[in-house]
C-alpha atoms as a PDB file:
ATOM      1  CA  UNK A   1     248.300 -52.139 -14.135  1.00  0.00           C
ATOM      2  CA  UNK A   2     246.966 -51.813 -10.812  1.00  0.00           C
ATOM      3  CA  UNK A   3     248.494 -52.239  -7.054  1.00  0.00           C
ATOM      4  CA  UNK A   4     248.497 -53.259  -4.037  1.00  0.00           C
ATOM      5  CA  UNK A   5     251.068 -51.986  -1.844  1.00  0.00           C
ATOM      6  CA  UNK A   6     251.058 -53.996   1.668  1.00  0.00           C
ATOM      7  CA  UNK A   7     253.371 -52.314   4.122  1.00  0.00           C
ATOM      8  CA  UNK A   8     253.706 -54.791   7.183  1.00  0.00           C
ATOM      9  CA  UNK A   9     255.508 -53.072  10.492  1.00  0.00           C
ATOM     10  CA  UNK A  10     258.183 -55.585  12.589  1.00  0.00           C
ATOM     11  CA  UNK A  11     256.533 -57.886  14.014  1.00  0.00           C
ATOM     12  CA  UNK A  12     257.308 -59.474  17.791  1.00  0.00           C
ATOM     13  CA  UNK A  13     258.246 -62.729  17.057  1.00  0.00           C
ATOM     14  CA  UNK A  14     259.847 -62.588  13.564  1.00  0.00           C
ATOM     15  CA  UNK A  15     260.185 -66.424  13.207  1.00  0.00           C
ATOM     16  CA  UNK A  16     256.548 -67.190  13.687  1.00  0.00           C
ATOM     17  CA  UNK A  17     255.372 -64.172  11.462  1.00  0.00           C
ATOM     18  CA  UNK A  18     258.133 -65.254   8.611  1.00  0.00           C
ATOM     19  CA  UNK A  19     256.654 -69.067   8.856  1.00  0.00           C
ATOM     20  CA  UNK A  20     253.023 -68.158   9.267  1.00  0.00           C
ATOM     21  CA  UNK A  21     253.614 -65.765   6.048  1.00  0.00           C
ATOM     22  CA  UNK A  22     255.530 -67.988   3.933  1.00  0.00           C
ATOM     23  CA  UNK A  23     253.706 -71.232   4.418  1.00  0.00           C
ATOM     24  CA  UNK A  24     250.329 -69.742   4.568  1.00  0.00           C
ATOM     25  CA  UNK A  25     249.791 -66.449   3.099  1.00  0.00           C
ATOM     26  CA  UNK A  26     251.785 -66.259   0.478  1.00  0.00           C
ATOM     27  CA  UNK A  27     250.108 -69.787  -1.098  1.00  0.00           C
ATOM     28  CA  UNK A  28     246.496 -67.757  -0.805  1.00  0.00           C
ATOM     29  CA  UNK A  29     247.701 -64.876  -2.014  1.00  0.00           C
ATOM     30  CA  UNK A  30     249.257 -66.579  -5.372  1.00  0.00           C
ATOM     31  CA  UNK A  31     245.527 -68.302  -5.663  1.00  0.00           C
ATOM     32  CA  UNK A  32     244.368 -65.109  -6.186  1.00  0.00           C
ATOM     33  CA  UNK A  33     241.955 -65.041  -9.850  1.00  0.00           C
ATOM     34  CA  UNK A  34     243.289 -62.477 -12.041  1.00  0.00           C
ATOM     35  CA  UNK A  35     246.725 -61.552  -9.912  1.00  0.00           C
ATOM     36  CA  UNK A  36     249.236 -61.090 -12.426  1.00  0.00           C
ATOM     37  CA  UNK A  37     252.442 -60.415 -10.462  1.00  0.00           C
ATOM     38  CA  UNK A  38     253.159 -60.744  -6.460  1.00  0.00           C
ATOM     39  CA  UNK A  39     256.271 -59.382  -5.016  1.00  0.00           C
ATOM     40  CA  UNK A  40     257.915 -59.217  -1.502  1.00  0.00           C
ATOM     41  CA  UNK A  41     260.697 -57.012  -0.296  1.00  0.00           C
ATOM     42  CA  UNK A  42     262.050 -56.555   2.993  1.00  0.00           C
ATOM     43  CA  UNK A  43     263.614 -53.021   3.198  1.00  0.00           C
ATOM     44  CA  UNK A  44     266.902 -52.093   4.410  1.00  0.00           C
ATOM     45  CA  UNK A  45     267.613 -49.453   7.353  1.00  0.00           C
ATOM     46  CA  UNK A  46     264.730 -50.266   9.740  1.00  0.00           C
ATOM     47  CA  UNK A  47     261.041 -50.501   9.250  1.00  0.00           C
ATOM     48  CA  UNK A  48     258.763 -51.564   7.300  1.00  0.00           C
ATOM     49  CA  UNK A  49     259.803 -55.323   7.769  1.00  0.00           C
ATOM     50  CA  UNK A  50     258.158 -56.171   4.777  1.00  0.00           C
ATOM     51  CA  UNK A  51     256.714 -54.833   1.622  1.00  0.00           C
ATOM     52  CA  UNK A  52     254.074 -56.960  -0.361  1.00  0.00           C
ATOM     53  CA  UNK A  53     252.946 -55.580  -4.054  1.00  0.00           C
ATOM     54  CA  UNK A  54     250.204 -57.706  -6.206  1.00  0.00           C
ATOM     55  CA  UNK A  55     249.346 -56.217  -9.381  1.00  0.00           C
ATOM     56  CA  UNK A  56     246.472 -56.686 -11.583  1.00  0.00           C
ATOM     57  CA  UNK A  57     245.726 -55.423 -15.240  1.00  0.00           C
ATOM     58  CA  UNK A  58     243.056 -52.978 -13.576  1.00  0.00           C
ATOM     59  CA  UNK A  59     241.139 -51.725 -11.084  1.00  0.00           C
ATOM     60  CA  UNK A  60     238.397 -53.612 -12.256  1.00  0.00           C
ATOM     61  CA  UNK A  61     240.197 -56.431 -11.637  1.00  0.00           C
ATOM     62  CA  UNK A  62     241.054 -55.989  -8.321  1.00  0.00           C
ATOM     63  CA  UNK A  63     237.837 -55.133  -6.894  1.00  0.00           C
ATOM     64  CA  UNK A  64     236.499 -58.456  -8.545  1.00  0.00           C
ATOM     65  CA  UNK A  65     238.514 -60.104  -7.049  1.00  0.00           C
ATOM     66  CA  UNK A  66     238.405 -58.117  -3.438  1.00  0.00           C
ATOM     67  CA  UNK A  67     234.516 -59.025  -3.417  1.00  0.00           C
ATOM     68  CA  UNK A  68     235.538 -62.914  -4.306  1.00  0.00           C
ATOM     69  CA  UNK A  69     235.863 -65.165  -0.886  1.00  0.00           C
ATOM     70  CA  UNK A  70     239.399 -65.699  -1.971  1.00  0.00           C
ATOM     71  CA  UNK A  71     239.819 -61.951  -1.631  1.00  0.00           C
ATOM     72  CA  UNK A  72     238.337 -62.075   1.748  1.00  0.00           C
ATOM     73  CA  UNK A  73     240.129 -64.925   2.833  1.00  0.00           C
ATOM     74  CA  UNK A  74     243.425 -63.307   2.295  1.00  0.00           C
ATOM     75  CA  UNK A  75     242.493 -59.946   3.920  1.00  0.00           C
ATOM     76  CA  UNK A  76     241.582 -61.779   7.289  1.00  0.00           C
ATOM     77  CA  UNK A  77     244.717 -63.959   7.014  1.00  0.00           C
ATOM     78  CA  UNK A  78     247.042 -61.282   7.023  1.00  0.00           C
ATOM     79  CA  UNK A  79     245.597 -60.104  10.503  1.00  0.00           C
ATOM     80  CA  UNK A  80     246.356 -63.428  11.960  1.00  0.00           C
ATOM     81  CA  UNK A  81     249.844 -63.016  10.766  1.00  0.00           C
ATOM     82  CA  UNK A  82     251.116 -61.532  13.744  1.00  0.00           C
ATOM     83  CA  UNK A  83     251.854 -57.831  13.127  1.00  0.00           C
ATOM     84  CA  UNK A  84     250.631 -54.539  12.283  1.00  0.00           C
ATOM     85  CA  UNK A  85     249.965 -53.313   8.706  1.00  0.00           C
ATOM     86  CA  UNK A  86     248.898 -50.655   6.125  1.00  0.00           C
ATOM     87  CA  UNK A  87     248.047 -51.143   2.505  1.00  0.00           C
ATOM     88  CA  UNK A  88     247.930 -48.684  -0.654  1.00  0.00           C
ATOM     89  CA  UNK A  89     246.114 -48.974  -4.102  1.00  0.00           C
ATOM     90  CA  UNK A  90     246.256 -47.257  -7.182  1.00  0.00           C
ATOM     91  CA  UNK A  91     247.114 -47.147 -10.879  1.00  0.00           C
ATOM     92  CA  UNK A  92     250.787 -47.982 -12.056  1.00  0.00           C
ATOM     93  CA  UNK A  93     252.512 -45.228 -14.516  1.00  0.00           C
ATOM     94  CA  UNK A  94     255.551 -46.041 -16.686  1.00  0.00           C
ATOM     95  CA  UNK A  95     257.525 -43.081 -16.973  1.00  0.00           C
END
C-alpha cells in the first residue's frame, strides 16, 4: 500500500472549512481512479485539526493518478479550503 498523509492546521472559520470540506472535497477525493481507502481523523489535544490518509496499492498508482486532472483537481481544491496544510507519502509496512 501506499499513502497519503494530509495534515491540515486549524483553520479561521471552522464552520466554513468543515462545510467546504465535507460537501466538496471529500466527494472529489472519493472520485479518485485507483484510491482504495480514504480516511479522516481529527486529533485530540490541539493541532492538526484534521488528518486525511488515501491509500493506494502502490506508488505507481498514485502518481497515475497525481498526473490525472482528477488528481489535479483535488490538489487545487484543498487550497481553496480555507486553511493551511502539509502532506506526506510513502510506502505502508505491516509490522
Amino acid at each position: 500500500m501506499y499513502r497519503l498523509t494530509v495534515v491540515y492546521d486549524e483553520p479561521a472559520d471552522k464552520k466554513a472549512f468543515d462545510r467546504r470540506y465535507t460537501d466538496e472535497h471529500v466527494p472529489l477525493v472519493k472520485a479518485s481512479p485507483g484510491l482504495v481507502s480514504f480516511q479522516l481523523s481529527h486529533p485530540q489535544g490541539g493541532t492538526p485539526y484534521l488528518v486525511a490518509e488515501l491509500f493506494w496499492h502502490s506508488e505507481d498508482a498514485f502518481n497515475a493518478w497525481a498526473a490525472t486532472p482528477e488528481g489535479g483537481e483535488v490538489g487545487n481544491h484543498a487550497e481553496g479550503c480555507g486553511t493551511t496544510f502539509t502532506t506526506y507519502t510513502g510506502d505502508v509496512a505491516e509490522v
